[in-house]
C-alpha atoms as a PDB file:
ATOM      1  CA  UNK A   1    -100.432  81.191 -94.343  1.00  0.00           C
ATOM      2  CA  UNK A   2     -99.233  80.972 -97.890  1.00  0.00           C
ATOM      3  CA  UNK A   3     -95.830  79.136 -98.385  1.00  0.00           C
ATOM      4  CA  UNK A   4     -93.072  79.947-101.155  1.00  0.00           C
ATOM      5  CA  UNK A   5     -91.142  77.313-103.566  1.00  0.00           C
ATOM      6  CA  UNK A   6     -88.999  76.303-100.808  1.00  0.00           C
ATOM      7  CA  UNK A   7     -91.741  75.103 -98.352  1.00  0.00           C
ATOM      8  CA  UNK A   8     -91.344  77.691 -96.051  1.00  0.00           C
ATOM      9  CA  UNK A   9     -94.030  81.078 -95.193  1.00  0.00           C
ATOM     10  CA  UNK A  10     -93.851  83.504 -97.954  1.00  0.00           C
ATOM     11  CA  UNK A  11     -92.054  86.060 -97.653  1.00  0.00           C
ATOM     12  CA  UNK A  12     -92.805  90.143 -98.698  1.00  0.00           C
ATOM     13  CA  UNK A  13     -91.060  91.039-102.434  1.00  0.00           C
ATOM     14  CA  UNK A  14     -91.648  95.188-102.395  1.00  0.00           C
ATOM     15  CA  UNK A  15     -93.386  97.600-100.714  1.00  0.00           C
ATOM     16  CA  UNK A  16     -91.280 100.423-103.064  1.00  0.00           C
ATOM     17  CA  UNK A  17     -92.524 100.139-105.617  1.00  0.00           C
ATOM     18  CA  UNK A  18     -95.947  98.120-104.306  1.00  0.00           C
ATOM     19  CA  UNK A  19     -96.658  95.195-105.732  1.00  0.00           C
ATOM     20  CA  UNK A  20     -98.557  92.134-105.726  1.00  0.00           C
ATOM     21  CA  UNK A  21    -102.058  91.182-107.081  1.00  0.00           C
ATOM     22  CA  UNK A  22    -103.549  92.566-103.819  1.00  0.00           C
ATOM     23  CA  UNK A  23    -101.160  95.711-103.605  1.00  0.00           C
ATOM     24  CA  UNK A  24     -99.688  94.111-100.265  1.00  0.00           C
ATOM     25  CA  UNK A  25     -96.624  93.758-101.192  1.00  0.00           C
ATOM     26  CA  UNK A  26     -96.372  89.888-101.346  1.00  0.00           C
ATOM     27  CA  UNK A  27     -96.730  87.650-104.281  1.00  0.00           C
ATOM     28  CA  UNK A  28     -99.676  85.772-102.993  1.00  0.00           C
ATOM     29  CA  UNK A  29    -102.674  84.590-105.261  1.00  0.00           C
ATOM     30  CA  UNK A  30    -106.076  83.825-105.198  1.00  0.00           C
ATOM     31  CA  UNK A  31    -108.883  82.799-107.315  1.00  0.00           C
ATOM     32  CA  UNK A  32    -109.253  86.354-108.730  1.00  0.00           C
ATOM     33  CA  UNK A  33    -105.964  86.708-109.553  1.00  0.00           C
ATOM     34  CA  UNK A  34    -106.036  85.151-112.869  1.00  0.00           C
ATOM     35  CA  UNK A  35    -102.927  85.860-114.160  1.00  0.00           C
ATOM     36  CA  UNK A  36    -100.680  84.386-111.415  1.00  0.00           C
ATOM     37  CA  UNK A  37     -98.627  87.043-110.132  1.00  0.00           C
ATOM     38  CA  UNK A  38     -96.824  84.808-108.386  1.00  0.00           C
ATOM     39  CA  UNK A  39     -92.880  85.340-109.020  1.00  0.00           C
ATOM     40  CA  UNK A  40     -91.155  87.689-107.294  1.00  0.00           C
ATOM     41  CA  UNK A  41     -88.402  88.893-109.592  1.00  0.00           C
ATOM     42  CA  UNK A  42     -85.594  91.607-109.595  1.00  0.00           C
ATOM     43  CA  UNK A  43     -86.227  93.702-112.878  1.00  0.00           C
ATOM     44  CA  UNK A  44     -83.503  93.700-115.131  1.00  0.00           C
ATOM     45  CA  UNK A  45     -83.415  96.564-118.249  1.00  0.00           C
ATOM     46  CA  UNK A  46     -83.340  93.532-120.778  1.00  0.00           C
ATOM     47  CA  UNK A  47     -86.615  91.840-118.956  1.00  0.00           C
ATOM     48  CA  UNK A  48     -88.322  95.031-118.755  1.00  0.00           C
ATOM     49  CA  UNK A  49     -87.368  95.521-122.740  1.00  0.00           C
ATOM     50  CA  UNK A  50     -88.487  91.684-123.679  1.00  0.00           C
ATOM     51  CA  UNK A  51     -91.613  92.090-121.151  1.00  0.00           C
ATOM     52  CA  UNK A  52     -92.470  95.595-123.261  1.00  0.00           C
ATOM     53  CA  UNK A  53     -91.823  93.636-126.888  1.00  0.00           C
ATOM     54  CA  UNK A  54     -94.225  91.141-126.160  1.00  0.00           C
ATOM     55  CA  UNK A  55     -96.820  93.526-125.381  1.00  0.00           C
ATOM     56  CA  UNK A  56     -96.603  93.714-121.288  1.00  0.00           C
ATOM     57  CA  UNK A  57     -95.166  97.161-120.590  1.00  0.00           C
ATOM     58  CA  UNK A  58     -94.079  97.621-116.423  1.00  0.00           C
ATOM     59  CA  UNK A  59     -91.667 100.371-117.055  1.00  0.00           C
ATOM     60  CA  UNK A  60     -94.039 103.032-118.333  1.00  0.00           C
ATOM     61  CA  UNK A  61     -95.666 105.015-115.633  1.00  0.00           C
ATOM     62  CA  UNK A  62     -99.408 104.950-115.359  1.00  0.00           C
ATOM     63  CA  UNK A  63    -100.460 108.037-112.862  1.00  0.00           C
ATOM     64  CA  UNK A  64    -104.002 107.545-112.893  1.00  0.00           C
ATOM     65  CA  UNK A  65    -103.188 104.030-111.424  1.00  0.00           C
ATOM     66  CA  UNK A  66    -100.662 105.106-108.789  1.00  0.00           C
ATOM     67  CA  UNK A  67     -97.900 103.450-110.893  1.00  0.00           C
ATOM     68  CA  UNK A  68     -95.093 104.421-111.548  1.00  0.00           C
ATOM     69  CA  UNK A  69     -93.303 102.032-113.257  1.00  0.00           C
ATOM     70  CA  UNK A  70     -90.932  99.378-112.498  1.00  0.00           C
ATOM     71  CA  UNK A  71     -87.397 100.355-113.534  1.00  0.00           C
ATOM     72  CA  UNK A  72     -84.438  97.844-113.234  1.00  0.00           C
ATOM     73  CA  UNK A  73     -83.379  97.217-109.805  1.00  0.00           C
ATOM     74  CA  UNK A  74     -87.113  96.905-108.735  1.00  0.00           C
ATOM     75  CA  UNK A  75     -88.454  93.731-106.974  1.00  0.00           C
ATOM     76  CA  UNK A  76     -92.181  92.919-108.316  1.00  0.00           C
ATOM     77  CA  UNK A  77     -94.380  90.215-108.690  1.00  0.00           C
ATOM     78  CA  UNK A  78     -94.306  88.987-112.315  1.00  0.00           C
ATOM     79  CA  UNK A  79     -97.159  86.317-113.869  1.00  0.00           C
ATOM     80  CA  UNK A  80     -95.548  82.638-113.933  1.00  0.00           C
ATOM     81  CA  UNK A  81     -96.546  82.517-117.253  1.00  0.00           C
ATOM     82  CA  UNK A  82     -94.202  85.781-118.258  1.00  0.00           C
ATOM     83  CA  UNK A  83     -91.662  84.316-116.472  1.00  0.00           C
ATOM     84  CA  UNK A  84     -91.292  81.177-117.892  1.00  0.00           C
ATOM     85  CA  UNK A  85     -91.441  83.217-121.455  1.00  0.00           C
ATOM     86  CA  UNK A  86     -89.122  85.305-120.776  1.00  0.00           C
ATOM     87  CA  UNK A  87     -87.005  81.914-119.328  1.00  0.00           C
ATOM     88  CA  UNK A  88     -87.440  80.495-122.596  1.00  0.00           C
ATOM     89  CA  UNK A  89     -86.540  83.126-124.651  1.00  0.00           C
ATOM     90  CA  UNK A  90     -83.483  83.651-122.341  1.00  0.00           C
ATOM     91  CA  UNK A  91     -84.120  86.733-120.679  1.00  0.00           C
ATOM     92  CA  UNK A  92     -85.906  85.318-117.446  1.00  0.00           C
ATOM     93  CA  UNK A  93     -84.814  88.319-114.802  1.00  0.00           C
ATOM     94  CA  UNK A  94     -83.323  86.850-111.298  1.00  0.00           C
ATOM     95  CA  UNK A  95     -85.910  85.352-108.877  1.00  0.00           C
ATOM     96  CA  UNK A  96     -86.365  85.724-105.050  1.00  0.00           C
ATOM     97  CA  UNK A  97     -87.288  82.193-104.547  1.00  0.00           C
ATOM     98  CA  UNK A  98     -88.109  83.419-100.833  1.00  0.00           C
ATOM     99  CA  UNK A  99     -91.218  85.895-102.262  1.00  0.00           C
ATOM    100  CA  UNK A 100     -92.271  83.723-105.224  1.00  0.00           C
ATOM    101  CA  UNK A 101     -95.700  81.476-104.108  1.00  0.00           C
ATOM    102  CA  UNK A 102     -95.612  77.815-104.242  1.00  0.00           C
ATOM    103  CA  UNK A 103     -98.012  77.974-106.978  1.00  0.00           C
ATOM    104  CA  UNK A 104     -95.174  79.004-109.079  1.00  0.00           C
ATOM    105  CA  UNK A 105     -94.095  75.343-109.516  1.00  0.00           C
ATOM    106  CA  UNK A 106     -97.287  74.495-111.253  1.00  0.00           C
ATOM    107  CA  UNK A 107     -96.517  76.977-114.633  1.00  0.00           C
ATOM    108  CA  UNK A 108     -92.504  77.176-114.444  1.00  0.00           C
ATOM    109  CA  UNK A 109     -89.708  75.581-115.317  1.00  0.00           C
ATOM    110  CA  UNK A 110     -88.343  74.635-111.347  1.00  0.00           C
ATOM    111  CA  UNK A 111     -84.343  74.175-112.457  1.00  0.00           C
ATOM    112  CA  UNK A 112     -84.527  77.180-114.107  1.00  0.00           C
ATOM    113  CA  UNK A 113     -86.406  79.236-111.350  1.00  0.00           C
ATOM    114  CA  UNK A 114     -83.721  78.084-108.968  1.00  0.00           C
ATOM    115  CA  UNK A 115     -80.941  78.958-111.918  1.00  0.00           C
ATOM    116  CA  UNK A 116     -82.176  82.334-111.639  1.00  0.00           C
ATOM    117  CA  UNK A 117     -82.778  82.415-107.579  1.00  0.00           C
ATOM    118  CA  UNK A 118     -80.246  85.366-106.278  1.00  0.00           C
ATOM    119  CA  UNK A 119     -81.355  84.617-102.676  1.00  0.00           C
ATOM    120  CA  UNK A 120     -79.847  80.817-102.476  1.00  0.00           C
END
């Protein structure tokens, strides 16, 4: 079973909208899943404006895809590497520490993932 930063079994992030690299609603990874779409974050407007300037747009809705686009509120599982970007430009949106994979701690900044943890 897959654990999450804080040692324990990882939990779901969203099943509205769906997310993870497998669609299964968790923030689990794999060898495929190249990117690391391992953070499970709560979207914030400013994220989802920084995440569109730097050329990774999740609020425009993509129909032939089934997605509809995250809008601020949403839960989703966001690359490490985006996060920790978007940490160091200072616009990191608030983690689930619960739903984010223990692989997370290899590409991120750990004080500031638990800075940003709303589920402490």
């Amino acid at each position: 079973m897959a654990k999450n930063v804080l040692g324990s079994e990882l939990e779901p992030c969203s099943f509205d909208p769906l997310t993870g690299f497998y669609r299964n609603g968790c923030c689990d990874t794999g060898s495929e899943d190249v990117g690391l779409h391992t953070v499970c974050i709560e979207a914030t407007a400013e994220f989802l404006e920084f995440s569109a300037s730097v050329g990774n747009d999740l609020s425009t809705p993509i129909p032939e895809y089934s997605f509809s686009g995250v809008q601020p509120g949403d839960r989703w599982c966001l690359c490490a590497t985006r996060w920790q970007q978007a940490f160091e430009a200072g616009k990191a949106p608030p983690v689930i520490l619960a739903g984010t994979h223990a692989t997370t701690l290899e590409w991120v900044d750990t004080d500031g993932l638990r800075a940003h943890a709303i589920d402490l």
